[in-house]
N, C-alpha and C. Protein backbone atom coordinates (compact mmCIF):
# COMPACT_ATOMS: atom_id res chain seq x y z
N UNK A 1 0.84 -1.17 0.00
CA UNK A 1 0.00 0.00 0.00
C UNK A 1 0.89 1.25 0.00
N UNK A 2 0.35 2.49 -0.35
CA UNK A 2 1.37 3.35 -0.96
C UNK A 2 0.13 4.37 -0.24
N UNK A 3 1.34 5.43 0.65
CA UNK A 3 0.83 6.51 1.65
C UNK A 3 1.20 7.64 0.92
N UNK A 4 0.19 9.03 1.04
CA UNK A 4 0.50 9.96 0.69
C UNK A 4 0.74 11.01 1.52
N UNK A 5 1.47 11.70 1.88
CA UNK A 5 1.54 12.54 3.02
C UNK A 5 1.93 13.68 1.73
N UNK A 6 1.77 15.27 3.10
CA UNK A 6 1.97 16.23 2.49
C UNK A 6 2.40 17.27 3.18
N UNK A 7 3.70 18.24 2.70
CA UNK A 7 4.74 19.15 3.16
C UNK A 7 4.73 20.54 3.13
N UNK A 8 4.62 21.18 3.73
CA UNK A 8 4.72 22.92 3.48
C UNK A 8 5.48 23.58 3.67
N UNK A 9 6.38 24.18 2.63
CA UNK A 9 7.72 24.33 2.67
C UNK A 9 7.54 25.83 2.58
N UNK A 10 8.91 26.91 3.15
CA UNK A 10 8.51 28.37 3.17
C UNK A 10 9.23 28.90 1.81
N UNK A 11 9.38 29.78 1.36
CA UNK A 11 10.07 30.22 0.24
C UNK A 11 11.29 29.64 -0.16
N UNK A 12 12.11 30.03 0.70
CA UNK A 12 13.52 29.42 1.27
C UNK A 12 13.77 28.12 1.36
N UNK A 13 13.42 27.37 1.80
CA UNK A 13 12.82 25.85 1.40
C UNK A 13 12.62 25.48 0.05
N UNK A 14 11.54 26.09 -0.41
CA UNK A 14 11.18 25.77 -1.48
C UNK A 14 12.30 26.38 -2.69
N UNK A 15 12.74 26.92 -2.72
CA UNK A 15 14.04 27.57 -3.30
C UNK A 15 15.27 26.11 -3.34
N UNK A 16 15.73 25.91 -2.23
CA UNK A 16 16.43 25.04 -1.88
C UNK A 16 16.47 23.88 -3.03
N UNK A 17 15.11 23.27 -2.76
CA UNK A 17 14.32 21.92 -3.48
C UNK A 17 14.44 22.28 -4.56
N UNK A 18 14.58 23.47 -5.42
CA UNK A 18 14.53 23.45 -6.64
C UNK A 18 16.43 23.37 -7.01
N UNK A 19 16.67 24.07 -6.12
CA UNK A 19 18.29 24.41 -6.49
C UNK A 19 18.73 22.79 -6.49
N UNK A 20 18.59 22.36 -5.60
CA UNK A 20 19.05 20.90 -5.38
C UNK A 20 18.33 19.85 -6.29
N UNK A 21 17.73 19.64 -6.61
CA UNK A 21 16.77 19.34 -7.78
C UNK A 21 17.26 19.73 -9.06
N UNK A 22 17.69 20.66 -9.23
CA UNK A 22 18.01 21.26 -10.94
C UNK A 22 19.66 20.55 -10.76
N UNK A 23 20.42 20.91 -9.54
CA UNK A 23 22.22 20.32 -9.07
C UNK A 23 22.23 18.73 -9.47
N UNK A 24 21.25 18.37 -8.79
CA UNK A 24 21.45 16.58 -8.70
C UNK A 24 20.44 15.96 -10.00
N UNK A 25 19.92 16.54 -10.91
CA UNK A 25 19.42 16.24 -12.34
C UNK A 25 18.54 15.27 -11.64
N UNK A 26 17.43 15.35 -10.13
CA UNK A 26 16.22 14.40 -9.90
C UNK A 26 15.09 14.94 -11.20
N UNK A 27 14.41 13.74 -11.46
CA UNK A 27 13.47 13.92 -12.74
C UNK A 27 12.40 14.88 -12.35
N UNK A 28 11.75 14.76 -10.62
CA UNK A 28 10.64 15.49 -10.34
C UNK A 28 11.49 15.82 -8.81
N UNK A 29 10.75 16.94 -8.50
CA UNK A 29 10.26 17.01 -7.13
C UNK A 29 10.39 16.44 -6.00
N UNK A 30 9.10 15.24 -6.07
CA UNK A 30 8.92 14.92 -5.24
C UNK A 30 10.07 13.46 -5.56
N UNK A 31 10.62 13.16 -6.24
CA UNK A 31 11.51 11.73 -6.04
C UNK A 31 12.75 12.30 -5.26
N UNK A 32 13.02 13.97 -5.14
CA UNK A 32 14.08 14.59 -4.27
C UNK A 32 13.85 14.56 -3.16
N UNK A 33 12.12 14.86 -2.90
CA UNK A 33 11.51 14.82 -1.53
C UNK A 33 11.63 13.53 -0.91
N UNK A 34 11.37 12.54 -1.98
CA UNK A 34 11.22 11.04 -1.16
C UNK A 34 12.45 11.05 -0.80
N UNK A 35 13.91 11.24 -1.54
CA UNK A 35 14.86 10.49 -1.25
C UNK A 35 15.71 11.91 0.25
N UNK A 36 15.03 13.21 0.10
CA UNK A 36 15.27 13.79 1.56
C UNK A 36 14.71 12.65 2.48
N UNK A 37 13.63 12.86 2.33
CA UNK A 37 12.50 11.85 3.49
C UNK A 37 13.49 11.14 3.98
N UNK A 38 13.63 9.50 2.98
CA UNK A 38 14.68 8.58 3.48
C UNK A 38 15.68 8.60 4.19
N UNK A 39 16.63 9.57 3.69
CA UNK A 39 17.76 10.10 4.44
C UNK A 39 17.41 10.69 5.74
N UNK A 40 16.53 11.46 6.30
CA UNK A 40 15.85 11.97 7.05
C UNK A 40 15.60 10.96 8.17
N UNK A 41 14.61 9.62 7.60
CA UNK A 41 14.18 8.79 8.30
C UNK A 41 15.31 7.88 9.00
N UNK A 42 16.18 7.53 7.87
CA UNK A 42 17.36 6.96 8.16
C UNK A 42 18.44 7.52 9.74
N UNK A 43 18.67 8.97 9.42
CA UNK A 43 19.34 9.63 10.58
C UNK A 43 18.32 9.49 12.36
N UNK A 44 17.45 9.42 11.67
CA UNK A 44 16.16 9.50 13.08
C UNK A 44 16.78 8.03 13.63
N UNK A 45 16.66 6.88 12.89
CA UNK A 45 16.71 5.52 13.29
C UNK A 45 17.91 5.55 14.01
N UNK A 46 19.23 6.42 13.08
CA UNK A 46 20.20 6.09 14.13
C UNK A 46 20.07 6.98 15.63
N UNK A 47 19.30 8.36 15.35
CA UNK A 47 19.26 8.94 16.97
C UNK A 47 18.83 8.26 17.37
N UNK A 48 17.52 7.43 17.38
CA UNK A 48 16.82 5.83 18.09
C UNK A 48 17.63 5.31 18.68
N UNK A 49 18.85 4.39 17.97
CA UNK A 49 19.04 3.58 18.47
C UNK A 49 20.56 4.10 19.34
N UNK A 50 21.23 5.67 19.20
CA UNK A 50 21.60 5.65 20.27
C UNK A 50 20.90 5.98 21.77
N UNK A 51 19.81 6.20 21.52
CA UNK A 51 19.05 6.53 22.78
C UNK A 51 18.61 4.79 23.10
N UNK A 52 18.44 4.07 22.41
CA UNK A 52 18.47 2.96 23.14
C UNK A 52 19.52 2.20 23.76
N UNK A 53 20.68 2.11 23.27
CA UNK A 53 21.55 1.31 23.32
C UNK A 53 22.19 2.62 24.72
N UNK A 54 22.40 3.38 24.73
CA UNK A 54 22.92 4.01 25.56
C UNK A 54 22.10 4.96 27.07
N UNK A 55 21.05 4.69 26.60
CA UNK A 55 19.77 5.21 27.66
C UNK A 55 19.14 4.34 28.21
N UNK A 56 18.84 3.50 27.37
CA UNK A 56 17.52 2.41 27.68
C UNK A 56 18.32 1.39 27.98
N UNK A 57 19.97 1.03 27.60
CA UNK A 57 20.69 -0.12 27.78
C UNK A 57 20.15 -1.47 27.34
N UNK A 58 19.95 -1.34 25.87
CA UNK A 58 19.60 -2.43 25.28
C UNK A 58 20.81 -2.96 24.70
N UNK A 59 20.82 -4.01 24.61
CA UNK A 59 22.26 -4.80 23.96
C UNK A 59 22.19 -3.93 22.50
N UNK A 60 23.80 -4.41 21.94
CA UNK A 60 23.98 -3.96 20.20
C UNK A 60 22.99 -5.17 19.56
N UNK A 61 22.55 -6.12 19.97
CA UNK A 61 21.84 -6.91 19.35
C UNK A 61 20.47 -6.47 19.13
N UNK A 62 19.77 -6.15 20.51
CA UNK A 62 18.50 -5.37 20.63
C UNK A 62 18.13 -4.32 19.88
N UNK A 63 19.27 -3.46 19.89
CA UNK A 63 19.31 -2.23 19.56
C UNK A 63 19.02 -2.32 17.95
N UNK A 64 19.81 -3.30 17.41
CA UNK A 64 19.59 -3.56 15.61
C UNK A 64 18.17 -3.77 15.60
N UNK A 65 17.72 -4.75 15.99
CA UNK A 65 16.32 -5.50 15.82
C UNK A 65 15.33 -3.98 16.06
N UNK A 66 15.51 -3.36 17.05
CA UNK A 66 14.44 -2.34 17.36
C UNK A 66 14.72 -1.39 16.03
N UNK A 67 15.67 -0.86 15.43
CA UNK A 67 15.65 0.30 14.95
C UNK A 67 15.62 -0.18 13.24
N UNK A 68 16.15 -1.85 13.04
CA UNK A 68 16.04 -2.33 11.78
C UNK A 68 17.38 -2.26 11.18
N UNK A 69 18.63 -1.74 11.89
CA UNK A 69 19.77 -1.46 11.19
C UNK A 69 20.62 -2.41 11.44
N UNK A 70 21.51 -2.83 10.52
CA UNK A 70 22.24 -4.44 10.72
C UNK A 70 23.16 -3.75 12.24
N UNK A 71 23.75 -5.43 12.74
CA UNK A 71 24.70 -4.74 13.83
C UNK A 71 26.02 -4.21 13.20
N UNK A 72 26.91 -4.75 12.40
CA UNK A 72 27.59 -3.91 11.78
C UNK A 72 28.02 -2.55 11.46
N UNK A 73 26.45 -2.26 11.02
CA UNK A 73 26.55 -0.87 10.14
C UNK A 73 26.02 -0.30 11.73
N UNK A 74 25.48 -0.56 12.50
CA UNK A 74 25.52 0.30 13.80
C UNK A 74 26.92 0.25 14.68
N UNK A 75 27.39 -1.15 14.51
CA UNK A 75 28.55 -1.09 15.67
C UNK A 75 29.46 0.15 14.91
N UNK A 76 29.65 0.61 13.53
CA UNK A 76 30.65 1.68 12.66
C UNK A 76 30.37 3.05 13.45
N UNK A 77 28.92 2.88 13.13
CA UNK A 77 27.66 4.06 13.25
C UNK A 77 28.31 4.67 14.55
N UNK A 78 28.18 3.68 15.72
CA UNK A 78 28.31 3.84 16.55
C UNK A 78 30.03 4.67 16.91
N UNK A 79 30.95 3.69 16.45
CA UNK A 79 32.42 3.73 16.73
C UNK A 79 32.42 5.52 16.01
N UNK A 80 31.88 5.60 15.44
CA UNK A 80 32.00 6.98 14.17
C UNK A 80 31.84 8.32 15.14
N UNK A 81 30.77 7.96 16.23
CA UNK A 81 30.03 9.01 17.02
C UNK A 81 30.57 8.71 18.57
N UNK A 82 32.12 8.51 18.63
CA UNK A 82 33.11 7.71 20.01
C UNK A 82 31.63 6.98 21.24
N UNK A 83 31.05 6.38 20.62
CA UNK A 83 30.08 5.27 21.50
C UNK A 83 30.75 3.95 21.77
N UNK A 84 30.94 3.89 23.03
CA UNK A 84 31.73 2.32 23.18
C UNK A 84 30.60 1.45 23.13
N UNK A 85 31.30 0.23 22.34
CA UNK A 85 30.32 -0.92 22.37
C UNK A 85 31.10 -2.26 23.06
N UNK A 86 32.33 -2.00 23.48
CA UNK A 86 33.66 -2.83 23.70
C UNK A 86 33.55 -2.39 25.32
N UNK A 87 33.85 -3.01 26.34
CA UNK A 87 34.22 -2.56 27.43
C UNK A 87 35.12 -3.66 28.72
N UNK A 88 36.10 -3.78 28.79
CA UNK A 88 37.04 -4.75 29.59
C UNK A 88 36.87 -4.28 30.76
N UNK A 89 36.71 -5.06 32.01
CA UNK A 89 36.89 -4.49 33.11
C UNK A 89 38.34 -4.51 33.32
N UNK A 90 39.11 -3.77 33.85
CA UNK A 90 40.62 -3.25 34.42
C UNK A 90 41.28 -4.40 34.83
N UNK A 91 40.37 -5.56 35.62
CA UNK A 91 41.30 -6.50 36.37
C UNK A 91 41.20 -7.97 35.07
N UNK A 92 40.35 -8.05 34.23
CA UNK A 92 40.31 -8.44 33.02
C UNK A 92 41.20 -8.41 31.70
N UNK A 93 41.91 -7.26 31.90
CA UNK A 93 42.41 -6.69 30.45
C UNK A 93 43.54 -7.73 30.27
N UNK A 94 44.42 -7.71 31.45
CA UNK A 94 45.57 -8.81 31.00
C UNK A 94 45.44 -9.91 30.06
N UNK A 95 43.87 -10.39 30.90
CA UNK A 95 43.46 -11.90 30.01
C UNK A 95 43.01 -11.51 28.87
N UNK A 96 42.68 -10.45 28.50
CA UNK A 96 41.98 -10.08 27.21
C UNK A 96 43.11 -10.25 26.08
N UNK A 97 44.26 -9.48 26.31
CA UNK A 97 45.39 -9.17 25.91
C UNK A 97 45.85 -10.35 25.77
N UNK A 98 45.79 -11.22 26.91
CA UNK A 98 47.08 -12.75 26.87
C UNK A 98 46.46 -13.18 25.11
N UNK A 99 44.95 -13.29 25.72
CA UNK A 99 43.95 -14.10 24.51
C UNK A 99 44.26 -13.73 22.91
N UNK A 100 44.30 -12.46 23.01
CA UNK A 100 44.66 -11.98 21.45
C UNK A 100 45.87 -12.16 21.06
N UNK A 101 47.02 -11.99 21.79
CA UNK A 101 48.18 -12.69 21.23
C UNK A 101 48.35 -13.86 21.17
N UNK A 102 47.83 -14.93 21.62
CA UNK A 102 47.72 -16.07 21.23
C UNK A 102 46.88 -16.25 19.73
N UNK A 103 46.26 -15.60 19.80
CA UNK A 103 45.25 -16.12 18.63
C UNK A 103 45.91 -15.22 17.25
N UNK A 104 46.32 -14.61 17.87
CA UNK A 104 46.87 -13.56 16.64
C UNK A 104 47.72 -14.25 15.72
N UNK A 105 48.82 -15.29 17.14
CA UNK A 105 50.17 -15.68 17.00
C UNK A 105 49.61 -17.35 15.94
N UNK A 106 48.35 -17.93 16.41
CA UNK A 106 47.66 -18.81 15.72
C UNK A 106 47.30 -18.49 14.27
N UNK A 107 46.61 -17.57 14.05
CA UNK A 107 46.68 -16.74 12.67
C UNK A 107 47.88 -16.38 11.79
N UNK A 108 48.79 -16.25 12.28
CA UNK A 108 49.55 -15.68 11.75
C UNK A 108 50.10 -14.46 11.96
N UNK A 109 49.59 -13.72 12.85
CA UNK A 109 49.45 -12.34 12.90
C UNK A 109 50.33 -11.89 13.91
N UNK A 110 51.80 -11.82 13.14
CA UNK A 110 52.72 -11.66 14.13
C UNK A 110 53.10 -10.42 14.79
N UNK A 111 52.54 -9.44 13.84
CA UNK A 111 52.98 -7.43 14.65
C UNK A 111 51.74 -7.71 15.93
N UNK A 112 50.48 -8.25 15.42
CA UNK A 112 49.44 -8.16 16.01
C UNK A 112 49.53 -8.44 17.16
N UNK A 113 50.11 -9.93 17.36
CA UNK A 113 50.55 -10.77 18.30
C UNK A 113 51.50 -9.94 19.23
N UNK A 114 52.76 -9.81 18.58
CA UNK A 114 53.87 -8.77 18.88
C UNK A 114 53.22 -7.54 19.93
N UNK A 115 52.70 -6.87 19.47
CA UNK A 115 52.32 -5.20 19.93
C UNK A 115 51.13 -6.15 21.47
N UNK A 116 50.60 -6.93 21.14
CA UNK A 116 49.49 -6.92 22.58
C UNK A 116 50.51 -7.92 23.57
N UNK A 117 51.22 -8.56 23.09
CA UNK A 117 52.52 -8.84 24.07
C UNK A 117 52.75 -8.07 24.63
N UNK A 118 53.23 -6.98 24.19
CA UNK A 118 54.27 -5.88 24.86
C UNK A 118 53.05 -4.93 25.32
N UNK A 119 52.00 -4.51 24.94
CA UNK A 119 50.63 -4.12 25.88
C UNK A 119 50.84 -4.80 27.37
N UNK A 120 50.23 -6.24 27.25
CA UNK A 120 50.66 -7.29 27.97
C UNK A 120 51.39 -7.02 29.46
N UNK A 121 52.90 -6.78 28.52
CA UNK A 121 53.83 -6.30 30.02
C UNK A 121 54.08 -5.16 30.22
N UNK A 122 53.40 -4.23 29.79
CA UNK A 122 53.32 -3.14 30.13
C UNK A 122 52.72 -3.06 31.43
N UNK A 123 51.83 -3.48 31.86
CA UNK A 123 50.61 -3.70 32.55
C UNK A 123 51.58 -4.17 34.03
C-alpha cells in the first residue's frame, strides 16, 4: 500500500528543493523529496538507536532488531560518534590481551601478536 503525506515548505525551502533538484538532475520534485524523506528517516533511526543502546541499555543486538539497522553498520555508526560498544573491566584486560596474542600468534598475525605482548607487560 502506498501513503500519501503532504509538506509545506517556506520560500527558502522551497528555493532550496529546486536548487538541489536542478544540481542533482532528480526527474521530479517529489523523487528529491522522497529520497530527503529517506535520508531523514534513516538519521532519526540512528538517533533511536543511540538513545536505546545508551539510555535504555539495550544490547547492540537489541538495539539492531528495534531500529532495523544491521549490527555492523551500527557497531561503525556507533564507533564513528566515540560510542563504546567494547568494554574490559581493568582487572580483566591482562586476560583479554594474553587471549589476542595467542590467537593472533595462531593466525599468523605476528605485529598483532607482537604489539598486545608488549601491551601485555606493560601492565
Amino acid at each position: 500500500m502506498v501513503h500519501t503525506k503532504s509538506l509545506r515548505l517556506d520560500d527558502k525551502e522551497n528555493d532550496d528543493v529546486k536548487k538541489i533538484q536542478e544540481s542533482l538532475r532528480y526527474p521530479t520534485e517529489s523523487a528529491l523529496l522522497k529520497r530527503a524523506f529517506l535520508l531523514g528517516l534513516d538519521e532519526l533511526r540512528m538517533e533511536m538507536a543511540v538513545r536505546l543502546y545508551t539510555i535504555q541499555g539495550l544490547s547492540i543486538g537489541e538495539t539492531a532488531l528495534a531500529v532495523d539497522i544491521p549490527v555492523p553498520v551500527l557497531l561503525d555508526a556507533f564507533h564513528a560518534r566515540g560510542i563504546r560498544t567494547f568494554t574490559v573491566p581493568a582487572d580483566d584486560q591482562s586476560a583479554v590481551i594474553g587471549n589476542l596474542a595467542r590467537q593472533a600468534r595462531r593466525f599468523g598475525a605476528t605485529q598483532l601478536a607482537d604489539a598486545a605482548e608488549a601491551r601485555r607487560l606493560d601492565r
